[in-house]
C-alpha atoms as a PDB file:
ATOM      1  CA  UNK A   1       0.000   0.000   0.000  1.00  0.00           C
ATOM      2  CA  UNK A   2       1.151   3.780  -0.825  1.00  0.00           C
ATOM      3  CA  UNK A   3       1.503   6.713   1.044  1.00  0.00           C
ATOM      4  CA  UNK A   4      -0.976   7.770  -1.283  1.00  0.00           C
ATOM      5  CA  UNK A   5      -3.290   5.108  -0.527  1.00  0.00           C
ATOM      6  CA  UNK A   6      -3.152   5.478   3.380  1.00  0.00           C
ATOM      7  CA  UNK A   7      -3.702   9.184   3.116  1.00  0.00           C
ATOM      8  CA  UNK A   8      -7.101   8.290   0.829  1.00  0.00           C
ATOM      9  CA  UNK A   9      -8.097   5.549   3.436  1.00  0.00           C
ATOM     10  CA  UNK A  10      -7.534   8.457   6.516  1.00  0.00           C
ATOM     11  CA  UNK A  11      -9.473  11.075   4.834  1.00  0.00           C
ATOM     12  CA  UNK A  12     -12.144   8.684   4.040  1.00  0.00           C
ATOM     13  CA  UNK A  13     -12.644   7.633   7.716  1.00  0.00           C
ATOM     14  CA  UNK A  14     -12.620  11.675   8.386  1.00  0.00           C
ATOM     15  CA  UNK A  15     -15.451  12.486   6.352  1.00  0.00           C
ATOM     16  CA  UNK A  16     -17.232   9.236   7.010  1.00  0.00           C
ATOM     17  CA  UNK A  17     -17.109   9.290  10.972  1.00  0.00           C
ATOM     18  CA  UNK A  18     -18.315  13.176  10.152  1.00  0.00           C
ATOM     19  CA  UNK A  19     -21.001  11.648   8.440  1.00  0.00           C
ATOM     20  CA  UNK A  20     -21.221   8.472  11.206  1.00  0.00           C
ATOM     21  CA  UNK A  21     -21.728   6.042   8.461  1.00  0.00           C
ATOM     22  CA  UNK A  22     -20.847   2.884  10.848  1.00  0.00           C
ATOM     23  CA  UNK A  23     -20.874   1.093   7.518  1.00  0.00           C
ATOM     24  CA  UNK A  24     -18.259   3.022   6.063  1.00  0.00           C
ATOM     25  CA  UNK A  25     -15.955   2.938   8.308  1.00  0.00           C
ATOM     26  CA  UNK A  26     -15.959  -1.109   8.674  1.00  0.00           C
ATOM     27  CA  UNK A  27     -15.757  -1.246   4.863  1.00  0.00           C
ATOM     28  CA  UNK A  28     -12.161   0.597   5.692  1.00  0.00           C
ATOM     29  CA  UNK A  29     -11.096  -2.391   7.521  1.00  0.00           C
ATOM     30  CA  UNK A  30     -10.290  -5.883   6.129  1.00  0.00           C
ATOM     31  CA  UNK A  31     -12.535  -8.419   6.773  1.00  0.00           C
ATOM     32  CA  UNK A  32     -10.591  -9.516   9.701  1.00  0.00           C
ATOM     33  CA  UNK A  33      -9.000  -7.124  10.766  1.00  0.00           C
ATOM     34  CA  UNK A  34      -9.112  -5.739  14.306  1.00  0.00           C
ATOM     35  CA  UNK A  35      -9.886  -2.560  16.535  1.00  0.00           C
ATOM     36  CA  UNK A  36      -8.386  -1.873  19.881  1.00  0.00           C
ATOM     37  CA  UNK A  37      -9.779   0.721  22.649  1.00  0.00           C
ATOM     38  CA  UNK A  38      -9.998   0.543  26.302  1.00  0.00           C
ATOM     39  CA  UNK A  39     -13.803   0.565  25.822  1.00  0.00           C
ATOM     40  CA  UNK A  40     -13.951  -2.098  23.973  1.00  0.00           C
ATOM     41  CA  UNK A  41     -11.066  -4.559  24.306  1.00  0.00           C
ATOM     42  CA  UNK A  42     -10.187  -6.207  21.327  1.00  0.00           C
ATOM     43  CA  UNK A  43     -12.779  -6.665  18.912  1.00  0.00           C
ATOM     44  CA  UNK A  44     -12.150  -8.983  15.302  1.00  0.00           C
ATOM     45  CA  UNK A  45     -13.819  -8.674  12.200  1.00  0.00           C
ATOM     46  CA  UNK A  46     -15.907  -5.974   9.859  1.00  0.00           C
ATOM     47  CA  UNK A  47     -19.278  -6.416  11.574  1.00  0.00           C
ATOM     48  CA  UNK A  48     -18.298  -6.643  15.071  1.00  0.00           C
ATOM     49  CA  UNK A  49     -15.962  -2.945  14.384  1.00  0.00           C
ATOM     50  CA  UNK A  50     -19.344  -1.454  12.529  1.00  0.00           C
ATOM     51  CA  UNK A  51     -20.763  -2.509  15.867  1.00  0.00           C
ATOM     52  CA  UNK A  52     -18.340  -0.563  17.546  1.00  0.00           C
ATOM     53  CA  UNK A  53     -18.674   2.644  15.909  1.00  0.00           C
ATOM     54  CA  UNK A  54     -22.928   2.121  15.894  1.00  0.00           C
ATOM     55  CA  UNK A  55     -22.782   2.084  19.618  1.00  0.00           C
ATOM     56  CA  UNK A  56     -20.590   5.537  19.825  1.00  0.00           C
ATOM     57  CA  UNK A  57     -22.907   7.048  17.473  1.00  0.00           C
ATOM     58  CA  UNK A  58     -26.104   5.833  19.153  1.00  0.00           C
ATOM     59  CA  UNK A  59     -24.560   6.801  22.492  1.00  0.00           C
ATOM     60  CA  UNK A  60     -23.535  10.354  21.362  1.00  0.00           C
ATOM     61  CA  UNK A  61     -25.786  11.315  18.285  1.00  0.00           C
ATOM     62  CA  UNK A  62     -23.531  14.885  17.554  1.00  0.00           C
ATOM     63  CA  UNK A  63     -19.640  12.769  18.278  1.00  0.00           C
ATOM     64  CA  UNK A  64     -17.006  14.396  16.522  1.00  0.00           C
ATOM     65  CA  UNK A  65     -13.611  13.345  16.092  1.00  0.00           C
ATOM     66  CA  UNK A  66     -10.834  15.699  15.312  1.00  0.00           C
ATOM     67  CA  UNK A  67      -7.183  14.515  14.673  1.00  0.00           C
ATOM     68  CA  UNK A  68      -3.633  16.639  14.444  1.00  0.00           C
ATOM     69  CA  UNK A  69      -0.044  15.515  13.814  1.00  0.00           C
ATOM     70  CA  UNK A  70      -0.745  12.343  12.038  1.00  0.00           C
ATOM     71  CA  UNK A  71       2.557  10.552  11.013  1.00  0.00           C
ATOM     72  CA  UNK A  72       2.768   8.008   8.265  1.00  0.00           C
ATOM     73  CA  UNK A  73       5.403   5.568   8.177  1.00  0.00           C
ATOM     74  CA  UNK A  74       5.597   3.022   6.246  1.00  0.00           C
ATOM     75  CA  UNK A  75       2.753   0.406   6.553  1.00  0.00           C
ATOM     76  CA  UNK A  76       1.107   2.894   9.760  1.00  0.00           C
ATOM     77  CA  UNK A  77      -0.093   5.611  10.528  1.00  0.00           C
ATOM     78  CA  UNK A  78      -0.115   7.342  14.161  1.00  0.00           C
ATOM     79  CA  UNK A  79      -2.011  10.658  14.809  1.00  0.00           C
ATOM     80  CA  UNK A  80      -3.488  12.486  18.251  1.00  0.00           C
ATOM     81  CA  UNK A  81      -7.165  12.825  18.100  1.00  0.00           C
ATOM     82  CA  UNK A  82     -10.021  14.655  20.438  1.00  0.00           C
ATOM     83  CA  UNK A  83     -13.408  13.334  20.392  1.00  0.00           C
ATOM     84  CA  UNK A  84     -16.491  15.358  21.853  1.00  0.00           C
ATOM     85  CA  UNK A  85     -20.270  14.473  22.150  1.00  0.00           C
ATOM     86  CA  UNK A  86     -23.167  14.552  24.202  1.00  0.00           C
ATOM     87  CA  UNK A  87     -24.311  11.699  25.740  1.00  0.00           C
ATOM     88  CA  UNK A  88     -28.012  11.052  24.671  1.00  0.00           C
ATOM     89  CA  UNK A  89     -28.438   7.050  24.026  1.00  0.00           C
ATOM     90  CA  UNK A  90     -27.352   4.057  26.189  1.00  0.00           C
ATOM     91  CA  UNK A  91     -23.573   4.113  27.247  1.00  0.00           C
ATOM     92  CA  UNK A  92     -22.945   1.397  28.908  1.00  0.00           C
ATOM     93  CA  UNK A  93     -26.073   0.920  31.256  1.00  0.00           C
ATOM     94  CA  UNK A  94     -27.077   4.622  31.196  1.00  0.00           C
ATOM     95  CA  UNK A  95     -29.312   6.088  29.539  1.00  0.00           C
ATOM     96  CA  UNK A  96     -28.367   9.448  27.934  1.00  0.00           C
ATOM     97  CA  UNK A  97     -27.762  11.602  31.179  1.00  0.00           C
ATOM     98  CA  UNK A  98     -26.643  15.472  28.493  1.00  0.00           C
ATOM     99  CA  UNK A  99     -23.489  15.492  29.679  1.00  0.00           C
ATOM    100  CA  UNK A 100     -20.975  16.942  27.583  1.00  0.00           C
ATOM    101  CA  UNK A 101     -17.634  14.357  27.105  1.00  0.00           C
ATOM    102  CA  UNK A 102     -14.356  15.295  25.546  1.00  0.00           C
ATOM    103  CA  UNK A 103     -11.081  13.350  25.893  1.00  0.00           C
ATOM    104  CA  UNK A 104      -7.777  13.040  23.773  1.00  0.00           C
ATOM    105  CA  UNK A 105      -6.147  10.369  22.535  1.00  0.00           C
ATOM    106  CA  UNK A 106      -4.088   8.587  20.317  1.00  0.00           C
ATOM    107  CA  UNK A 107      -4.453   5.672  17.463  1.00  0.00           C
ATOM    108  CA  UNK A 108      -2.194   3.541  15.803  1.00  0.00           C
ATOM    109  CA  UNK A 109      -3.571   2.469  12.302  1.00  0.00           C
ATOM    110  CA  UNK A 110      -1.902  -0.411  10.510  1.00  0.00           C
ATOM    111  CA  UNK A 111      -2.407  -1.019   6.875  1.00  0.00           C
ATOM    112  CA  UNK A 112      -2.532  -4.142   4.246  1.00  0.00           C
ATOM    113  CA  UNK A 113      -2.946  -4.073   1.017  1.00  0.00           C
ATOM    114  CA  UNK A 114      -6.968  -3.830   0.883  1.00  0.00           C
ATOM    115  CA  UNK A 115      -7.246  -1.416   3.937  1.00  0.00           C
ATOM    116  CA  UNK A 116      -7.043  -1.042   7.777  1.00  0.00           C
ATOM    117  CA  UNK A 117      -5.738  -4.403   9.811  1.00  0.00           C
ATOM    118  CA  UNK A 118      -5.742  -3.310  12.670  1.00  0.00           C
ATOM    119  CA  UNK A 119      -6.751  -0.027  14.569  1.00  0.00           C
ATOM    120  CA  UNK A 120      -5.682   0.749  18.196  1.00  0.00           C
ATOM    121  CA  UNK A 121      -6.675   3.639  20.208  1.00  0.00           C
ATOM    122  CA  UNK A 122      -5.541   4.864  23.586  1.00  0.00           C
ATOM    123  CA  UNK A 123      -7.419   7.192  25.820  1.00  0.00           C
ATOM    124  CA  UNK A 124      -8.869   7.513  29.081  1.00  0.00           C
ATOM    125  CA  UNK A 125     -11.884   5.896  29.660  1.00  0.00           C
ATOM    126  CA  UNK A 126     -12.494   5.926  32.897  1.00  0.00           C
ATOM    127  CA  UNK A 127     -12.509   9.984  32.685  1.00  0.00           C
ATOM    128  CA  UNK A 128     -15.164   9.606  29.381  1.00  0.00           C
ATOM    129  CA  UNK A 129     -17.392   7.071  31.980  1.00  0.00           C
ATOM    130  CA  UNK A 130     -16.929   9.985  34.569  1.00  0.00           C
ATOM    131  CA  UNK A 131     -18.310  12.578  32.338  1.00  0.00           C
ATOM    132  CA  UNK A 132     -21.265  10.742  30.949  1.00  0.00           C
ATOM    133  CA  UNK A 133     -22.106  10.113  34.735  1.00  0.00           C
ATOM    134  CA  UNK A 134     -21.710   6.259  34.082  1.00  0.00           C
ATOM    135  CA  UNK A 135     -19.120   6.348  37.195  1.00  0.00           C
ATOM    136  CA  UNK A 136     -19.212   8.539  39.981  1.00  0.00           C
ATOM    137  CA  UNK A 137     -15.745  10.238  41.019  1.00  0.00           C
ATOM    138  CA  UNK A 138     -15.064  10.340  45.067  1.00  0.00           C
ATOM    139  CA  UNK A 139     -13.552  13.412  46.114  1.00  0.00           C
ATOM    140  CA  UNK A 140      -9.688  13.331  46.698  1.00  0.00           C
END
């Protein structure tokens, strides 16, 4: 795969998580490939990663997901990333509660010759389950 190619796949999960087209962006990956978060754990294969971005989506109808500094090298592709929504559907076991969540983080993208193998993200989750109100935070 090309430089060229990678850059097409990236901007094509931009515009398609803008649009959230869960569909999409599993079409990006390969069949079997793989997506990493510390919401999810390890999850394998196209449906079970559309699954993954249909519960986001579901959970916070207006998510957006910005990214800076990607680097490209070679067969990946690294870049920081903020993602804001409002929490308005189920997240896991609440019901939308209006709370604004924003976090940073980081993913690792690796590429084959027909698209994304495997997609790994780093943030914290605990802090996103503290804003949505799904945990409560004692005081120091």
């Amino acid at each position: 795969m090309t430089r060229e190619d990678i850059e097409r796949i990236l901007e094509e999960h931009r515009e398609g998580f803008a649009r959230h087209d869960a569909s999409a962006l599993a079409a990006l990956h390969l069949p079997d490939g793989t997506f990493e978060s510390p919401a999810t754990g390890v999850v394998r294969g196209r449906a079970k990663i559309e699954d993954v971005y249909r519960y986001w989506f579901a959970a916070f109808p207006d998510l957006a997901l910005s990214w800076t500094s990607q680097v490209i090298d070679g067969d990946k592709a690294m870049f920081l990333w903020t993602l804001t929504g409002t929490h308005r559907g189920s997240f896991f076991g609440l019901e939308g509660s209006g709370s604004r969540v924003s976090t940073a983080g980081a993913a690792e993208f690796r590429f084959a010759d027909e698209g994304i193998a495997s997609a790994r993200h780093v943030f914290d989750f605990t802090g996103v389950l503290v804003a949505a109100g799904v945990l409560r935070a004692r005081p120091a």
